[in-house]
N, C-alpha and C. Protein backbone atom coordinates (compact mmCIF):
# COMPACT_ATOMS: atom_id res chain seq x y z
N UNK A 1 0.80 -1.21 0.00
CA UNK A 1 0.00 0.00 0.00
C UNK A 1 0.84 1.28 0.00
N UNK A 2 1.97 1.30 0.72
CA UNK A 2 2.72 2.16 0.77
C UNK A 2 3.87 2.80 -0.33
N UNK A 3 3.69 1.88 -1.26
CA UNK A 3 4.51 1.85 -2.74
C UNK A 3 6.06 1.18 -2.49
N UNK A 4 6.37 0.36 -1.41
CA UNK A 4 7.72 -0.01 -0.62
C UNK A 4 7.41 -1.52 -0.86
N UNK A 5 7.90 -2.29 -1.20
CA UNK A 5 8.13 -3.47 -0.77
C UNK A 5 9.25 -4.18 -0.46
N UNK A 6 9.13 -4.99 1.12
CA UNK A 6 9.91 -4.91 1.86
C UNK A 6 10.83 -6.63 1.58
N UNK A 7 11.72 -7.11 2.04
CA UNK A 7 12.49 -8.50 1.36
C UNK A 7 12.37 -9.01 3.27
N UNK A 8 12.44 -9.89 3.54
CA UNK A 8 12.31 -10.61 4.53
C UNK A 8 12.53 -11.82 4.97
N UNK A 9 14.01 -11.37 5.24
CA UNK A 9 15.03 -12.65 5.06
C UNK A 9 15.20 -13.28 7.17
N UNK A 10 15.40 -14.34 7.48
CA UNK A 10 15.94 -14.91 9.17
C UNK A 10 16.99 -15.19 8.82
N UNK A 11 16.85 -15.40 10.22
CA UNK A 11 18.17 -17.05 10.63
C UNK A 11 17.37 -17.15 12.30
N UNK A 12 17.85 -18.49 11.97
CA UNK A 12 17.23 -19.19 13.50
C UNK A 12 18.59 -19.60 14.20
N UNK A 13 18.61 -19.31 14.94
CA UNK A 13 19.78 -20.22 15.93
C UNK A 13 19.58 -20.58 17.47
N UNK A 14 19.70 -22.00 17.67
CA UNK A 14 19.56 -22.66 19.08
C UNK A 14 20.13 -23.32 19.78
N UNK A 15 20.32 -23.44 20.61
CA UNK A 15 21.42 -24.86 21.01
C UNK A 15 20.43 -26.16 21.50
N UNK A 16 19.23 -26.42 20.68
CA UNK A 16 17.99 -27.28 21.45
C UNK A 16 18.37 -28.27 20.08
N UNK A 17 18.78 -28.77 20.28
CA UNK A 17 18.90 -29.81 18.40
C UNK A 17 17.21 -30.39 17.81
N UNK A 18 16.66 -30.28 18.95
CA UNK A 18 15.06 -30.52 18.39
C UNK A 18 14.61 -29.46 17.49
N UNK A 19 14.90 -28.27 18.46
CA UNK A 19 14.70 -26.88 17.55
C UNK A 19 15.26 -26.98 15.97
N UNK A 20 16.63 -27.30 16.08
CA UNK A 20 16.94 -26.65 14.51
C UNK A 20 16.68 -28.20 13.98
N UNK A 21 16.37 -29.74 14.28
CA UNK A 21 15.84 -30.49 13.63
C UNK A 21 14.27 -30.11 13.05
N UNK A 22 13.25 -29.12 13.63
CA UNK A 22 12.21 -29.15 13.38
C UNK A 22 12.01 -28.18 12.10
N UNK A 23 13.26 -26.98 12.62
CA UNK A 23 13.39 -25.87 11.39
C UNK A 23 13.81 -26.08 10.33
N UNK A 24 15.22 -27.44 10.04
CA UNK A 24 15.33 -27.88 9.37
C UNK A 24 14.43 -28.77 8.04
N UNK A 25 13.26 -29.36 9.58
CA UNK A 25 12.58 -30.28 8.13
C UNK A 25 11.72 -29.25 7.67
N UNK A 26 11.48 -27.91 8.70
CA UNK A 26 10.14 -27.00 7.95
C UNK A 26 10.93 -26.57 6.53
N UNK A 27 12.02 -25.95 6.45
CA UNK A 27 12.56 -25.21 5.59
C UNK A 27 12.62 -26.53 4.28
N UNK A 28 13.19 -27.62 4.37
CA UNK A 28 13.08 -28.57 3.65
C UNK A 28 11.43 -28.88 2.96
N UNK A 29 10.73 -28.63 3.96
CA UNK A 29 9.15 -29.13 2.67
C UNK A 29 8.38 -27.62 2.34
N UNK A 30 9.26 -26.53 2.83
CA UNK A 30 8.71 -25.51 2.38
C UNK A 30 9.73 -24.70 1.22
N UNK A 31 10.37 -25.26 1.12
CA UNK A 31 11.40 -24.83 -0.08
C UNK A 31 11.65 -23.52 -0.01
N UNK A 32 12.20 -22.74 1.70
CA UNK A 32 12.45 -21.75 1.63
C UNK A 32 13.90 -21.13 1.13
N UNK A 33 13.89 -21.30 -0.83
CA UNK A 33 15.32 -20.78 -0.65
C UNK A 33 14.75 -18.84 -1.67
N UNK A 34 15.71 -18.41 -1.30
CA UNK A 34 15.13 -17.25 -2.08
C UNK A 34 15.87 -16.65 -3.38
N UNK A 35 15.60 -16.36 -4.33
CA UNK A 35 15.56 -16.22 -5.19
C UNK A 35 16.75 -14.96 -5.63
N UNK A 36 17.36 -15.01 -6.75
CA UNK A 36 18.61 -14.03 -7.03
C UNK A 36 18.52 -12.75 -6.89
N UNK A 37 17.12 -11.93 -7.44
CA UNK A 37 17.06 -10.54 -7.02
C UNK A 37 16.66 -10.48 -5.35
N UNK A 38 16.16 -11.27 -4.52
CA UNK A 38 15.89 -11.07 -3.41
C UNK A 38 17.32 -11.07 -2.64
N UNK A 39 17.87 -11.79 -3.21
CA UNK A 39 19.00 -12.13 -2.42
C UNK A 39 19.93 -10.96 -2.68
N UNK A 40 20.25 -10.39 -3.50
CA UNK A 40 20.79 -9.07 -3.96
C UNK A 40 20.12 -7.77 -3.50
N UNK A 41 18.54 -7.82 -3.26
CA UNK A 41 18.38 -6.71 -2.34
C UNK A 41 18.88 -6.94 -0.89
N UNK A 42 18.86 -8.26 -0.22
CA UNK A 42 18.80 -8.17 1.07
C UNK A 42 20.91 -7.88 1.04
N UNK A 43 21.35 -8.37 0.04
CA UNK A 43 23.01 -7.97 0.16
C UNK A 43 23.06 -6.74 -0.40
N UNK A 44 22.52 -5.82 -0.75
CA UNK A 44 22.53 -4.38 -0.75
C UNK A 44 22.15 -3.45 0.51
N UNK A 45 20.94 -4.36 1.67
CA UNK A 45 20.78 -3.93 2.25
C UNK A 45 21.67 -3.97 3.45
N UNK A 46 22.18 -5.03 3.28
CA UNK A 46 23.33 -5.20 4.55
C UNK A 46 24.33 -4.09 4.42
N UNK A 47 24.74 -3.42 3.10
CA UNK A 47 25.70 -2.23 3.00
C UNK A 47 25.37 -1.05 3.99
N UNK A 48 24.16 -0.75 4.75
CA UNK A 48 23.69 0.48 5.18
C UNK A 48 23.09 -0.56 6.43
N UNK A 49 23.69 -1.40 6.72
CA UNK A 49 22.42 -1.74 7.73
C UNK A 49 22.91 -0.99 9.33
N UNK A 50 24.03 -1.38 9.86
CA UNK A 50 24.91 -0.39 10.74
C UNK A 50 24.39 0.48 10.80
N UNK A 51 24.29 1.64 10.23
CA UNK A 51 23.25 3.30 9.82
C UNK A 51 22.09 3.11 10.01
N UNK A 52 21.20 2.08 9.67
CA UNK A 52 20.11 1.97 10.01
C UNK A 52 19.48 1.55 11.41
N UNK A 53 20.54 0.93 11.63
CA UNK A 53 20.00 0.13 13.00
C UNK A 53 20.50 1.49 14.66
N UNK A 54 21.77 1.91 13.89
CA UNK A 54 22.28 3.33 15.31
C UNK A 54 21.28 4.07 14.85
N UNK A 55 20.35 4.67 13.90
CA UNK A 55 19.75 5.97 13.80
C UNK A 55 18.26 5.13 14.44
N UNK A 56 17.52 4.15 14.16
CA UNK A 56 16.58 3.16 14.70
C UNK A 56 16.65 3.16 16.55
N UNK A 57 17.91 2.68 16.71
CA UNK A 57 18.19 2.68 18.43
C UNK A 57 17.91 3.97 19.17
N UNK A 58 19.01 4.90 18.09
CA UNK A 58 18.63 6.15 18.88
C UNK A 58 17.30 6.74 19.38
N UNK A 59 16.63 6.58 17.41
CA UNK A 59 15.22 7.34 17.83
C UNK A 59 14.41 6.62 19.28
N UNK A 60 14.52 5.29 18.97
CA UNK A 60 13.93 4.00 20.20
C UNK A 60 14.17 4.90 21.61
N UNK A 61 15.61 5.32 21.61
CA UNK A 61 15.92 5.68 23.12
C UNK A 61 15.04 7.24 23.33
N UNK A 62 15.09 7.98 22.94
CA UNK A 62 14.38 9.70 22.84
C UNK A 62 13.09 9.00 23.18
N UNK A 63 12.44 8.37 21.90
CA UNK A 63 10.58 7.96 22.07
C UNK A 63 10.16 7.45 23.59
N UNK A 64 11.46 6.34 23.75
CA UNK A 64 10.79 5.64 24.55
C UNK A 64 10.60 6.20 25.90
N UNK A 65 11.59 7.53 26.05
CA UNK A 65 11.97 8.23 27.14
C UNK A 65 10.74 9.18 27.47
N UNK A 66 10.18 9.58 26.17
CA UNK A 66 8.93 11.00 26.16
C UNK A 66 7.67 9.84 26.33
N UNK A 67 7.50 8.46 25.49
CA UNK A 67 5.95 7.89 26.37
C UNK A 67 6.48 7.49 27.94
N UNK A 68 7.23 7.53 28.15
CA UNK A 68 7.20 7.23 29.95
C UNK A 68 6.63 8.47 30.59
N UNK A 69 6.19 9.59 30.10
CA UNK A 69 5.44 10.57 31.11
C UNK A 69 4.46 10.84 29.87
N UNK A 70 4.08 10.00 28.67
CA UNK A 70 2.56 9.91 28.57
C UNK A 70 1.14 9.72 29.00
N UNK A 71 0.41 10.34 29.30
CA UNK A 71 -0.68 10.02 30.36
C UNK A 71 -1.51 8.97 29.62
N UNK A 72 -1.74 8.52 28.23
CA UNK A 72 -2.10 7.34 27.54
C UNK A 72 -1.73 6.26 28.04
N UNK A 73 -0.04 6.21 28.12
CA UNK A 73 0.75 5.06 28.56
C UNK A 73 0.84 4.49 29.51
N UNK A 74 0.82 2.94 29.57
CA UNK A 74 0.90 2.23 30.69
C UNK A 74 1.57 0.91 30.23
N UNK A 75 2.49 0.31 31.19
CA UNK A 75 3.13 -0.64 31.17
C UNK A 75 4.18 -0.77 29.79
N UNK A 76 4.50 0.14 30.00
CA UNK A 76 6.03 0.38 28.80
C UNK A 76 7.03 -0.21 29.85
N UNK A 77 7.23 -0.72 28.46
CA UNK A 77 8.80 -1.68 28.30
C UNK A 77 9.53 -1.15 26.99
N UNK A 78 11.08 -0.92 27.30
CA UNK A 78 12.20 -0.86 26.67
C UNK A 78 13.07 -0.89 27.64
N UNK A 79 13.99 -2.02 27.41
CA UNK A 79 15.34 -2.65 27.81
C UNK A 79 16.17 -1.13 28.02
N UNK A 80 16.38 -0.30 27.22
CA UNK A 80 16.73 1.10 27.54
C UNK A 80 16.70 1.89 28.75
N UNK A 81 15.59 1.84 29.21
CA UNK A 81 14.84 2.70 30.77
C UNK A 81 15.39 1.88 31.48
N UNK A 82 15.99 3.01 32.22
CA UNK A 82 16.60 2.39 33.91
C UNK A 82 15.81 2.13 34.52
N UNK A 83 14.69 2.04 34.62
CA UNK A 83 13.18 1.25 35.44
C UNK A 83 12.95 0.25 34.58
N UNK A 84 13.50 -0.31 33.48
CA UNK A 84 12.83 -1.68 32.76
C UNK A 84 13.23 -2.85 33.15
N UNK A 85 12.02 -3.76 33.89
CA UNK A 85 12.72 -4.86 34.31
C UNK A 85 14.10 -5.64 33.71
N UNK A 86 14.12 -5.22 32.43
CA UNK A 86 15.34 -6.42 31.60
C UNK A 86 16.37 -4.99 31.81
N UNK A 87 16.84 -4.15 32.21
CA UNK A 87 17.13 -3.12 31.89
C UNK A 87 19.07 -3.63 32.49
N UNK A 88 18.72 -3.95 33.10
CA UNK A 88 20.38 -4.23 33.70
C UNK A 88 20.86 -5.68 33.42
N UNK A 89 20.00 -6.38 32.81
CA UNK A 89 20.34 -8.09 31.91
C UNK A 89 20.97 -7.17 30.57
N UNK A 90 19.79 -6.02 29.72
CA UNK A 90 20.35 -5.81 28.61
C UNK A 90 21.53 -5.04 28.16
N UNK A 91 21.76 -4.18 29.91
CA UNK A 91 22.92 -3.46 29.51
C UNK A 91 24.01 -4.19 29.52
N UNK A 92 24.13 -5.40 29.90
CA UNK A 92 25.15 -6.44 30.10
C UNK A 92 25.47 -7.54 29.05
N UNK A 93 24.28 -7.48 28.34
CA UNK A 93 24.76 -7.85 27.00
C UNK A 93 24.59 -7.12 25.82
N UNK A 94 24.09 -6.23 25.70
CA UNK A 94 23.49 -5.58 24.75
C UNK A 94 24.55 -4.16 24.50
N UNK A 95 25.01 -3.91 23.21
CA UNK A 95 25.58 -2.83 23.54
C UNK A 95 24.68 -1.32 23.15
N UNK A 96 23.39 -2.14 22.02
CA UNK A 96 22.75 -0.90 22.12
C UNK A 96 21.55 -1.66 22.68
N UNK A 97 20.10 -1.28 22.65
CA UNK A 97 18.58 -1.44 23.49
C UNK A 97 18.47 -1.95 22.30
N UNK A 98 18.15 -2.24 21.26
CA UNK A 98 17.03 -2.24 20.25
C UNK A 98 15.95 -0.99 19.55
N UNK A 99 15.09 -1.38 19.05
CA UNK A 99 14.28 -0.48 18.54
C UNK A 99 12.50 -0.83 18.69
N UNK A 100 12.59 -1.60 19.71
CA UNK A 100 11.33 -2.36 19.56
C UNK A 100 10.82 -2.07 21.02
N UNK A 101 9.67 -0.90 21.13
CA UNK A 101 8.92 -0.77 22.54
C UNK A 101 7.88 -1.17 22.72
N UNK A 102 7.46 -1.41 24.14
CA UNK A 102 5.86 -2.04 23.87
C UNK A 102 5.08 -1.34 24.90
N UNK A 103 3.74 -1.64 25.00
CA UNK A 103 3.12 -0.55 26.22
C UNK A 103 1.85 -0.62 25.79
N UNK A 104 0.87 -0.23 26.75
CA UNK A 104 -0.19 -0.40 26.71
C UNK A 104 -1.17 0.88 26.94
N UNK A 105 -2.62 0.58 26.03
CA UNK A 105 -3.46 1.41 25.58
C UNK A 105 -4.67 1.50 26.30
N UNK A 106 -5.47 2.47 26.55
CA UNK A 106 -6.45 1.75 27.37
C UNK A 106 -7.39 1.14 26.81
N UNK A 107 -7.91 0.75 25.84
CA UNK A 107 -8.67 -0.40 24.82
C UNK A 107 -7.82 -0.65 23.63
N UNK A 108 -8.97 -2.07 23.18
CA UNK A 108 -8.45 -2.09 21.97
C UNK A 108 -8.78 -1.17 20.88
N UNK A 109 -9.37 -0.53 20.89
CA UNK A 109 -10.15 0.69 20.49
C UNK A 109 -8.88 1.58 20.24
N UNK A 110 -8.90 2.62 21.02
CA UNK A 110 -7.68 3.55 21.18
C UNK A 110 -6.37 2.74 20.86
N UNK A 111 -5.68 1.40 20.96
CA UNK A 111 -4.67 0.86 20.52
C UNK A 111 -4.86 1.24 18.57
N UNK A 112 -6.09 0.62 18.36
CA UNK A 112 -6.02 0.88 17.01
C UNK A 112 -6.21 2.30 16.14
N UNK A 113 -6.52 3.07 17.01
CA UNK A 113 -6.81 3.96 16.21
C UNK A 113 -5.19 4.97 16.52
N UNK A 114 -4.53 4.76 17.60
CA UNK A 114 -3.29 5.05 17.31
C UNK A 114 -2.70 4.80 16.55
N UNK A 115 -2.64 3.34 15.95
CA UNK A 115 -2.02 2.71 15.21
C UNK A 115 -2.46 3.77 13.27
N UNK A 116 -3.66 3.33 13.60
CA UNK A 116 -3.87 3.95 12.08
C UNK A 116 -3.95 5.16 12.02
N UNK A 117 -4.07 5.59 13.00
CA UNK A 117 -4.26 7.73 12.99
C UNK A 117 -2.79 8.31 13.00
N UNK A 118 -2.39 7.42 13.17
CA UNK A 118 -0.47 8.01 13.10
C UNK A 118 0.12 8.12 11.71
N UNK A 119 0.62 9.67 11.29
CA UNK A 119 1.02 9.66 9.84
C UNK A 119 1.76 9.01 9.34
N UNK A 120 2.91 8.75 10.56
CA UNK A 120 4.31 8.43 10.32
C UNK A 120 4.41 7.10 10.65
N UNK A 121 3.02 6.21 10.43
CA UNK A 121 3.46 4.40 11.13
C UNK A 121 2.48 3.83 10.18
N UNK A 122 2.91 2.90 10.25
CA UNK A 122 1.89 1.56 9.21
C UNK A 122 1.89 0.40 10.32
N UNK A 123 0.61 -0.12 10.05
CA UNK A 123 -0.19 -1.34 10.85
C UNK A 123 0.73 -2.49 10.00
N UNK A 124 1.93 -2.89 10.48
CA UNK A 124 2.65 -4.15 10.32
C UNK A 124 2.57 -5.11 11.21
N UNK A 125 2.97 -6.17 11.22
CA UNK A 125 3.84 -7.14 12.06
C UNK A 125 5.25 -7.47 11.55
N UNK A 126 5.83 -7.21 10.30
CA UNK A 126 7.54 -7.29 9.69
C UNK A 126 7.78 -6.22 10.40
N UNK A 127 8.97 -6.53 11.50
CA UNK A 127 9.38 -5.16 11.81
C UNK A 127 10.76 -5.12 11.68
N UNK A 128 11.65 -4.46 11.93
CA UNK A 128 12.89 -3.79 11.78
C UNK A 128 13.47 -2.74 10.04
N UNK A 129 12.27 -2.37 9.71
CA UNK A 129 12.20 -1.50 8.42
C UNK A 129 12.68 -0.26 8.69
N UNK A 130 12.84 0.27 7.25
CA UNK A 130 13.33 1.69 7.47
C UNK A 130 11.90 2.66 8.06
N UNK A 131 10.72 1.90 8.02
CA UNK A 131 9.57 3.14 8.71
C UNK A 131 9.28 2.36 9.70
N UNK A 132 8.38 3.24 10.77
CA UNK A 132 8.16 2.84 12.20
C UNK A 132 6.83 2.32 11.46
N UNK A 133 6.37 1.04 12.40
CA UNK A 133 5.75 0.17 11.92
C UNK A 133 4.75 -0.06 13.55
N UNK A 134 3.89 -0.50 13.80
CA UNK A 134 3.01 -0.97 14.71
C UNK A 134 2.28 -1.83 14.96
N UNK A 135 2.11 -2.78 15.60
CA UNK A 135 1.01 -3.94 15.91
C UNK A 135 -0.15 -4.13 17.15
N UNK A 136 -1.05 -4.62 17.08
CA UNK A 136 -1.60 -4.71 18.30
C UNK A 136 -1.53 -6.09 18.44
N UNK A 137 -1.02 -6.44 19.11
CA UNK A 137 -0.76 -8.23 19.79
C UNK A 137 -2.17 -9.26 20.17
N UNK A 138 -2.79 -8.80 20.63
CA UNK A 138 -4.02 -9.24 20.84
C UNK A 138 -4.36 -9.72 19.56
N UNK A 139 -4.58 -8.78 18.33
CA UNK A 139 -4.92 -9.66 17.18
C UNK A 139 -4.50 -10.42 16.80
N UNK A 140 -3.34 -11.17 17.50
CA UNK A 140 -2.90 -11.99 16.64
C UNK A 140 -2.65 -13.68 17.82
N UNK A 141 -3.72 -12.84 18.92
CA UNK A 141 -4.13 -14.53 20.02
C UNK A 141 -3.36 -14.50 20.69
N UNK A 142 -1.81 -13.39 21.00
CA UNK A 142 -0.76 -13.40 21.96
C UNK A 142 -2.24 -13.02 23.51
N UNK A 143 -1.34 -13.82 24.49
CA UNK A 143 -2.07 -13.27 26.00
C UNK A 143 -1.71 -11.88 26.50
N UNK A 144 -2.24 -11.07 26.03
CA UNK A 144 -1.84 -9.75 26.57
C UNK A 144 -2.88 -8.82 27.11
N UNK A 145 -3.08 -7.74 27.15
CA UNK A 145 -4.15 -6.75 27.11
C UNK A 145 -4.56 -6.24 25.77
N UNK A 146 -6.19 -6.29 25.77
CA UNK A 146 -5.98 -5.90 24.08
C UNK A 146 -5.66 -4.62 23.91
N UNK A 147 -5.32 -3.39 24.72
CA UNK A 147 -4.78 -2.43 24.38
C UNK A 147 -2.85 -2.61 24.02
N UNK A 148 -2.69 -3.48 24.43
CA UNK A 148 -1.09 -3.61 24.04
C UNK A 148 -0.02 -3.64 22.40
N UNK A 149 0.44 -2.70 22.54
CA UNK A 149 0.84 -2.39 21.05
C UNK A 149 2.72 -2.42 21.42
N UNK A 150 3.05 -2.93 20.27
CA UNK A 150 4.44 -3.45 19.75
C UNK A 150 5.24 -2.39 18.81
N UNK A 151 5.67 -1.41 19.07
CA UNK A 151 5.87 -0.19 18.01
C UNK A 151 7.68 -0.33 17.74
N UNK A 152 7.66 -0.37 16.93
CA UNK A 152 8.95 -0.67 15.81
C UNK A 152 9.40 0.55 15.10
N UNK A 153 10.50 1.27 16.19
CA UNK A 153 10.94 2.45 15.45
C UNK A 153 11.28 2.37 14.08
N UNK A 154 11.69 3.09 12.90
CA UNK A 154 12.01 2.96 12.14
C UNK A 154 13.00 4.33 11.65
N UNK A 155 13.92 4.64 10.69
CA UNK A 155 14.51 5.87 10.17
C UNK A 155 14.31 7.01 10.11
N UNK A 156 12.74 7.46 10.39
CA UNK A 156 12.41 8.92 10.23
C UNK A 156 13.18 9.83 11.42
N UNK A 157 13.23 10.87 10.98
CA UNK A 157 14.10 11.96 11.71
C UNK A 157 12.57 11.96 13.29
N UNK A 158 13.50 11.90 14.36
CA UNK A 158 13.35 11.34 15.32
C UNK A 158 11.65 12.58 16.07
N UNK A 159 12.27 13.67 15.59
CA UNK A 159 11.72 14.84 16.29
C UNK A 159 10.39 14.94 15.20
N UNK A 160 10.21 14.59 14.18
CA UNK A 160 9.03 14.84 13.20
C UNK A 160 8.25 13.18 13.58
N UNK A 161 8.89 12.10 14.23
CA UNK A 161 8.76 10.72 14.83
C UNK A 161 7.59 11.05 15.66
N UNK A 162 8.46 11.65 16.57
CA UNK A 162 7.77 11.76 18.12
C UNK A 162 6.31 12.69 17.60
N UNK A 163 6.62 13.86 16.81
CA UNK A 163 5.25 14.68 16.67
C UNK A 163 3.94 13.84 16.05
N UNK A 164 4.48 13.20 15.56
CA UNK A 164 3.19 12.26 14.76
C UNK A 164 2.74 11.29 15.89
N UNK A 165 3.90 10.70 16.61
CA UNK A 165 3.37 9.64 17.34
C UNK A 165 2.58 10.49 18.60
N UNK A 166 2.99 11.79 19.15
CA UNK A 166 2.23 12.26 20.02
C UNK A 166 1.05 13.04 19.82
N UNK A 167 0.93 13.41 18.45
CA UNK A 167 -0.73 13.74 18.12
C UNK A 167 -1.50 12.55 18.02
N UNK A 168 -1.11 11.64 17.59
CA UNK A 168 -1.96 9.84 17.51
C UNK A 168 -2.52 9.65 18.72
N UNK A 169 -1.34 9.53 19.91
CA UNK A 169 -1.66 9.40 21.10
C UNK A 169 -2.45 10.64 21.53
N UNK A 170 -2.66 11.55 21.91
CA UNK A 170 -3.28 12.86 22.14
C UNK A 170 -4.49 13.00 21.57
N UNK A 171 -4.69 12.24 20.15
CA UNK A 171 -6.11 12.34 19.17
C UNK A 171 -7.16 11.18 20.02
N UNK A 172 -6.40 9.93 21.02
CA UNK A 172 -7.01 8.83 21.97
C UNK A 172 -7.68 9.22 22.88
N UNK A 173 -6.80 10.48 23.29
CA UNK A 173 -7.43 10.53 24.65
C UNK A 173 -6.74 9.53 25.92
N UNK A 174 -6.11 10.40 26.86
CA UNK A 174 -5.64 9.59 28.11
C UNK A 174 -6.59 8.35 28.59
């Protein structure tokens, strides 16, 4: 919809040998191999990925810092915040947080209409893209609150980020 289409490449890794026996036979009867231009975008994309992922973290750290005194927000998590339970596991392995916050809405109602009333986000579940992307978890049978949303920073300049994401939130209603 967005005129972007995105390539969407893994890797699995475990030390459970059941695990990568099971991934193994999936990938085997699903014939996941991918194809020469895919494979050439995703090795073009690895040239910039470094850049993408420090300008992604950063914005993650600013956002995640301004919804912690959102009056919408409740039960935010990012590994980042010195109040986040994982917060001193991730500084110990992690050298940056990620880009991936989560937190909760007060319905599913207001979760979604953040989601879609926001200029600067698209209703995904592929996340780690160059645009900030959003989910509501509940739709998809996770046990959560159905106000709980999964927001996936993405490249936009951080300060035009936050304005979109805080009129979305602000258009909800605390």
């Amino acid at each position: 919809p967005n005129g972007h289409s995105d390539v969407l490449f893994g890797h699995v890794a475990s030390r459970n040998a059941d695990i990568i026996a099971a991934v193994s036979g999936w990938r085997e009867t699903s014939g996941g191999i991918p194809g020469p231009f895919e494979a050439w975008l995703v090795h073009r994309g690895l040239e910039t990925l470094d850049v993408r992922f420090d300008r992604m973290c950063s914005s993650a750290e600013v956002i995640a810092r301004r919804l912690e005194s959102h009056r919408a927000i409740s039960g935010l998590r990012f590994p980042g915040l010195v109040g986040d339970p994982s917060h001193n596991l991730a500084r110990a392995q992690m050298e940056r947080f990620g880009f991936l916050i989560s937190f909760v809405l007060a319905s599913e109602d207001k979760a979604e209409d953040f989601i879609n009333n926001c200029l600067l986000m698209q209703a995904a579940t592929s996340f780690g893209g160059v645009h900030t992307s959003a989910e509501r978890r509940a739709k998809r049978g996770d046990a959560v609150p159905p106000g709980f949303v999964r927001l996936s920073v993405g490249c936009e300049p951080v300060e035009e980020l936050w304005q979109a994401i805080e009129a979305s939130l602000d258009g909800i209603g605390g």
